[in-house]
C-alpha atoms as a PDB file:
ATOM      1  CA  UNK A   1     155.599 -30.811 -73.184  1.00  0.00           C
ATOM      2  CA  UNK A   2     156.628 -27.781 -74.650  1.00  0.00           C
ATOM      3  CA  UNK A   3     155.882 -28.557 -77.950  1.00  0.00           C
ATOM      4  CA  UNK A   4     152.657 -30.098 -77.267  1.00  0.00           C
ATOM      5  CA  UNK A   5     151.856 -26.571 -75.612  1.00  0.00           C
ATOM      6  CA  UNK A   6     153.015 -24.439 -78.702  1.00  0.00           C
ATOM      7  CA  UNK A   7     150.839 -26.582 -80.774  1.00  0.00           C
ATOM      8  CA  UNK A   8     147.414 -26.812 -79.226  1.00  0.00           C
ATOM      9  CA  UNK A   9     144.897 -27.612 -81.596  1.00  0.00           C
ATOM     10  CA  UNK A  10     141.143 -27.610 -82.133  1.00  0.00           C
ATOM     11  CA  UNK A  11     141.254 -31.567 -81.582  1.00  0.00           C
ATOM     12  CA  UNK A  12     143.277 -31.610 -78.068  1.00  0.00           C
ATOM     13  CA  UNK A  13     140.889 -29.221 -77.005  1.00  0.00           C
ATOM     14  CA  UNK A  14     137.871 -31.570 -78.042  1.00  0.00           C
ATOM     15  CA  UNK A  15     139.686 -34.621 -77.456  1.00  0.00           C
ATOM     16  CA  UNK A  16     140.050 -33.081 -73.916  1.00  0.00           C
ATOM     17  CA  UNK A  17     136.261 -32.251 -73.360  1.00  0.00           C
ATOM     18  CA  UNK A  18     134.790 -35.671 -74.112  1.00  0.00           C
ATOM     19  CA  UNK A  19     137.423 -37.210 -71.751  1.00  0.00           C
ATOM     20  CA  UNK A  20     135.962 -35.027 -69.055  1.00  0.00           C
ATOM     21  CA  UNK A  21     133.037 -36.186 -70.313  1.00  0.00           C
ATOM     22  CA  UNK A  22     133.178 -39.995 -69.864  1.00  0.00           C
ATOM     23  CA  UNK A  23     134.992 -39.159 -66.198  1.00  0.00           C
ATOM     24  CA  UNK A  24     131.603 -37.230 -65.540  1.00  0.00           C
ATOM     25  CA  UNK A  25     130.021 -40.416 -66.589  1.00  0.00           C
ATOM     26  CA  UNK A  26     132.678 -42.370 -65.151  1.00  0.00           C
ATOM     27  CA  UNK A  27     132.658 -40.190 -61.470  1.00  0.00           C
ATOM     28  CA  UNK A  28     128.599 -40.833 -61.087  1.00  0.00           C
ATOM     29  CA  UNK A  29     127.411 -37.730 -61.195  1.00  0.00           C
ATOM     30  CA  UNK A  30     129.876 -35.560 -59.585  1.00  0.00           C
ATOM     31  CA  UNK A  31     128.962 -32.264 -62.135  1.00  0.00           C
ATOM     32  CA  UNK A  32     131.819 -29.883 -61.670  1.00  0.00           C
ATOM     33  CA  UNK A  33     133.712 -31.995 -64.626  1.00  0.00           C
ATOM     34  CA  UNK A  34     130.951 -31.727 -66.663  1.00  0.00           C
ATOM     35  CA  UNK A  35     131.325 -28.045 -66.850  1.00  0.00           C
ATOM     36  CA  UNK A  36     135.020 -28.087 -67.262  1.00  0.00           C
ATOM     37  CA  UNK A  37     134.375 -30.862 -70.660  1.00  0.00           C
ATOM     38  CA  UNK A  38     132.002 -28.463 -71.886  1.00  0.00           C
ATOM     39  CA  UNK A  39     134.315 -25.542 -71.466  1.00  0.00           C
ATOM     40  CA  UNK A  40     136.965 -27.538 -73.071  1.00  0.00           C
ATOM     41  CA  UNK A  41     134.623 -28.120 -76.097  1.00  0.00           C
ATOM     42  CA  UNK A  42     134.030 -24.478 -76.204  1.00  0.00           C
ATOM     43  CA  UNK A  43     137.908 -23.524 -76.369  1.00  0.00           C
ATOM     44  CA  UNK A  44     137.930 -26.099 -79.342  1.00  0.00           C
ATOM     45  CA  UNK A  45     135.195 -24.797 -81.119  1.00  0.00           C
ATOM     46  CA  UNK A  46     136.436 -21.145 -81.012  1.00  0.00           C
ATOM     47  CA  UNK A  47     139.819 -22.613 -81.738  1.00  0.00           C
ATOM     48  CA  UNK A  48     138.530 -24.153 -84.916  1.00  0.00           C
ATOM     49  CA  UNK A  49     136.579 -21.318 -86.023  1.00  0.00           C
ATOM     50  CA  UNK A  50     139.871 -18.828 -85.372  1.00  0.00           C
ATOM     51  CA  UNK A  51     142.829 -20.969 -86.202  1.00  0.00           C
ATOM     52  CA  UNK A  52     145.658 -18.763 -86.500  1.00  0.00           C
ATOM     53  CA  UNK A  53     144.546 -15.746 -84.405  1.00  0.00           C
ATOM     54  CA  UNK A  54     144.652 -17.850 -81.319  1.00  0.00           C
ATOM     55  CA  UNK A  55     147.881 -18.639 -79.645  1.00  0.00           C
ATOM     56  CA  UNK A  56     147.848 -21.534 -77.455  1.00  0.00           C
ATOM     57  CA  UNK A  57     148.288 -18.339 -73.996  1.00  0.00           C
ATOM     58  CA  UNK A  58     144.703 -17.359 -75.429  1.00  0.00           C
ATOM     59  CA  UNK A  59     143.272 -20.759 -75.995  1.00  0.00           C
ATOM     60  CA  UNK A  60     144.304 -21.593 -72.307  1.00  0.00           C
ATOM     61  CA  UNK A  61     142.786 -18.387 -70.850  1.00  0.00           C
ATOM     62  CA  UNK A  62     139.772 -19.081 -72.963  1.00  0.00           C
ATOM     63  CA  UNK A  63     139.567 -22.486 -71.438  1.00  0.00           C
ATOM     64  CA  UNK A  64     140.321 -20.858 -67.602  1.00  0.00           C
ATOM     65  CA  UNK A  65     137.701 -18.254 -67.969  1.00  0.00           C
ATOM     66  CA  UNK A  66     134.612 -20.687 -69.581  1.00  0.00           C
ATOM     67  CA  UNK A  67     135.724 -23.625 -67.087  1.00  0.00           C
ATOM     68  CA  UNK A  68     135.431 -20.882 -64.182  1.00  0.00           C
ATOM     69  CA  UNK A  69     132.792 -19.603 -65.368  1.00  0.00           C
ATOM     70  CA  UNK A  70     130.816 -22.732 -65.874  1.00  0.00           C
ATOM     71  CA  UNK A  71     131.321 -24.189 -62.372  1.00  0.00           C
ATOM     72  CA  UNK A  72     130.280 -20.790 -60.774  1.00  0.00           C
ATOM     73  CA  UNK A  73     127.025 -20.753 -62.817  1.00  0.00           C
ATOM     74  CA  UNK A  74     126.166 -24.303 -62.244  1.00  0.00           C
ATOM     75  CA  UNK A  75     126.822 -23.943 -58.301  1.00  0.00           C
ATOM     76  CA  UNK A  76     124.501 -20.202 -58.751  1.00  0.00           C
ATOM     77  CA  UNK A  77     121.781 -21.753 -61.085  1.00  0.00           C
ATOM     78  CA  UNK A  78     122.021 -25.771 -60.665  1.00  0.00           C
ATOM     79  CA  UNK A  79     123.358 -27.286 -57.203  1.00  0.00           C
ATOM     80  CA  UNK A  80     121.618 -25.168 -55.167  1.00  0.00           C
ATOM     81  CA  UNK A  81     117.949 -25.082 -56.673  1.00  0.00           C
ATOM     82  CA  UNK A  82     115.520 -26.477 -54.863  1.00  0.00           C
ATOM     83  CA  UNK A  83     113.867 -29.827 -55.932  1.00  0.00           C
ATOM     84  CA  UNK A  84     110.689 -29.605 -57.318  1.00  0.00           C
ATOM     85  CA  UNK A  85     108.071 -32.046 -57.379  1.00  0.00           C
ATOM     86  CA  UNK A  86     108.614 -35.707 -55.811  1.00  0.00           C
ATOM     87  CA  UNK A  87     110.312 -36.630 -52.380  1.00  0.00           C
ATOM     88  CA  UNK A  88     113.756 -35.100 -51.215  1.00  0.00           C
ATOM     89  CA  UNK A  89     115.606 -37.561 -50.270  1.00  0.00           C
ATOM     90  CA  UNK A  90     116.302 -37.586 -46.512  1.00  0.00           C
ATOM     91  CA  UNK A  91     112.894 -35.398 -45.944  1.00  0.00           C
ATOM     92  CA  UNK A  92     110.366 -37.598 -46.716  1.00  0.00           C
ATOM     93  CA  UNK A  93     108.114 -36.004 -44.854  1.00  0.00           C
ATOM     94  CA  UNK A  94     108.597 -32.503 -45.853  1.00  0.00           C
ATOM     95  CA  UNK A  95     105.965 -33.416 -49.109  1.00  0.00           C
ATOM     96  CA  UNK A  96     103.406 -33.202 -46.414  1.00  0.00           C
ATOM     97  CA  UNK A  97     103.813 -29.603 -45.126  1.00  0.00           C
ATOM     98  CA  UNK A  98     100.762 -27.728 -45.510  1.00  0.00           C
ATOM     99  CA  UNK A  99      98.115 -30.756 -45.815  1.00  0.00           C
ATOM    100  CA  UNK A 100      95.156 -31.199 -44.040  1.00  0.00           C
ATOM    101  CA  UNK A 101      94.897 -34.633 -42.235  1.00  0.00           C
ATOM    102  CA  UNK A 102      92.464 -36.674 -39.699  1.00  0.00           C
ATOM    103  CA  UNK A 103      94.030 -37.541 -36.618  1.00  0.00           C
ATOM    104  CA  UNK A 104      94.324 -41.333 -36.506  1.00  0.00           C
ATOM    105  CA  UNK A 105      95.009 -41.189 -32.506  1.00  0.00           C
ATOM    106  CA  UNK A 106      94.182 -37.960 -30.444  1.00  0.00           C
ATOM    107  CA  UNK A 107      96.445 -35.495 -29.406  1.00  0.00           C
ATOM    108  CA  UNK A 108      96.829 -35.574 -25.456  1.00  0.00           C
ATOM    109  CA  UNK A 109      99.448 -33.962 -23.546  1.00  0.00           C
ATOM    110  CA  UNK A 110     100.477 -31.974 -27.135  1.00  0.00           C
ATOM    111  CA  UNK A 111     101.020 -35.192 -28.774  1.00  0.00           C
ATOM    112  CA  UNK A 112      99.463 -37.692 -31.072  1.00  0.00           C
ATOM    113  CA  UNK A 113      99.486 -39.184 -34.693  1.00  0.00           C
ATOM    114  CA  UNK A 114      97.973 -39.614 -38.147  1.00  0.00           C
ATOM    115  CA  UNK A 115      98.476 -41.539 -40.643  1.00  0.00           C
ATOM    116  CA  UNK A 116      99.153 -40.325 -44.845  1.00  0.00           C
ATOM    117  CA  UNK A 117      99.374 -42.574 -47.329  1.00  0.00           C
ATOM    118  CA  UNK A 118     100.883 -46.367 -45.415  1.00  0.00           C
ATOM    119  CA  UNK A 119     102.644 -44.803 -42.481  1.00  0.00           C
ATOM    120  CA  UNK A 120     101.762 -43.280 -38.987  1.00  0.00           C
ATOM    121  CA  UNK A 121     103.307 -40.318 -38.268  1.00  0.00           C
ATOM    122  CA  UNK A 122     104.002 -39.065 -34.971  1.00  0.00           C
ATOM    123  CA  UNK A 123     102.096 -35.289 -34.309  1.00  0.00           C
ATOM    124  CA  UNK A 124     102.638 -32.448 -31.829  1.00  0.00           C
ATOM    125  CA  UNK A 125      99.889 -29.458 -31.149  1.00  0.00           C
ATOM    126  CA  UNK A 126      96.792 -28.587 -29.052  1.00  0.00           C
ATOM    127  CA  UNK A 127      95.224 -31.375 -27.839  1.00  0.00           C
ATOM    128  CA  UNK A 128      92.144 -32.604 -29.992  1.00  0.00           C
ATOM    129  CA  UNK A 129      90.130 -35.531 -30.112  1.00  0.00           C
ATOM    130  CA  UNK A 130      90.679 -38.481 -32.991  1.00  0.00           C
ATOM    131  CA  UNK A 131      88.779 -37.939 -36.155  1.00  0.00           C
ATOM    132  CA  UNK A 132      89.149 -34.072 -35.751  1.00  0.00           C
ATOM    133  CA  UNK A 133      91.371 -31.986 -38.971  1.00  0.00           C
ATOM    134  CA  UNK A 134      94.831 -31.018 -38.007  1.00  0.00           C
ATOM    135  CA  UNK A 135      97.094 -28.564 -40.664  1.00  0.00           C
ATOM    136  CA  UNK A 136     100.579 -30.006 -41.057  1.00  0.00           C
ATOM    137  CA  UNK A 137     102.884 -26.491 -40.313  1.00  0.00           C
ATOM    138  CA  UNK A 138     106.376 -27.815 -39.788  1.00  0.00           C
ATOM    139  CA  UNK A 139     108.080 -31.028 -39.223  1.00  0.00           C
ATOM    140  CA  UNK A 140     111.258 -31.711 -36.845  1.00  0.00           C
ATOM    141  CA  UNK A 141     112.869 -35.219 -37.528  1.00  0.00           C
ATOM    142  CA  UNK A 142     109.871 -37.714 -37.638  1.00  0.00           C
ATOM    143  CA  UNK A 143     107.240 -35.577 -35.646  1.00  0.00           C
ATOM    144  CA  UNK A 144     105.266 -32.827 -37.255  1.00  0.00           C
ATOM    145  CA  UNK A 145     103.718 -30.051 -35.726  1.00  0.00           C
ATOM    146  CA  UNK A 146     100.242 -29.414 -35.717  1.00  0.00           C
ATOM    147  CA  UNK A 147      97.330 -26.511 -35.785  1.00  0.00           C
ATOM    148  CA  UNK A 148      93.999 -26.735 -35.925  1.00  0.00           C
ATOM    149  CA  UNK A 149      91.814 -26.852 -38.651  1.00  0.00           C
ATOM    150  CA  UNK A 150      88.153 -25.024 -38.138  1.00  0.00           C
ATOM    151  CA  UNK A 151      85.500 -27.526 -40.339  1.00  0.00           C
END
């Protein structure tokens, strides 16, 4: 071990990166390993491009810092954007916030439904008659809830 320590290379270090890589692959997705094979390419690179300044100490701290480094910016920047565009997946009907929609049944007793798209959704708001223009505000679960829309 010690010798394969006091020897690191440019190659290890790339050799190392693109068998994070194919885990990545491999894992389905998980990302963090991603990060950590590109940080690993990095250290190679820089090891390549400075072969005898850097001491294998350096060429690990390099890799510590950029793998570190990495993960906290893709966990800042990446995991917790929101999605844009299409549906998020458990929230279907979070899409629909902010549309205008006919009632397809009235709203009595503060509830009712419409339908978007192929599906009936179930409403809550001031009760109105069928037909009549409700704004989609908020949705808890399967039931959205409701104002009034002046035509």
């Amino acid at each position: 071990m010690d010798l394969l320590v006091e020897n690191l290379t440019y190659w290890h270090w790339l050799t190392l990166g693109i068998l994070l890589l194919i885990a990545e692959i491999a894992a389905g997705g998980v990302s963090f390993l991603l990060w950590i094979g590109f940080a690993a390419l990095f250290t190679g690179v820089v090891t390549l491009i400075l072969p005898g300044i850097l001491t294998w100490q350096v060429q690990l701290v390099i890799f510590g810092i950029s793998s570190v480094a990495g993960v906290l910016l893709w966990r800042r920047f990446v995991k917790d954007a929101p999605v844009a565009g299409g549906v998020v997946l458990n929230k279907r009907g979070s899409d629909h916030i902010g549309k205008i929609v006919a009632l397809e049944e009235a709203i009595v007793g503060g509830n009712g439904r419409v339908r978007i798209d192929d599906t009936l959704w179930n409403v809550t708001g001031i009760d109105a008659a069928a037909g009549n223009k409700v704004r989609l505000v908020a949705i808890d679960g399967n039931t959205f809830h409701t104002e009034s829309v002046q035509e």
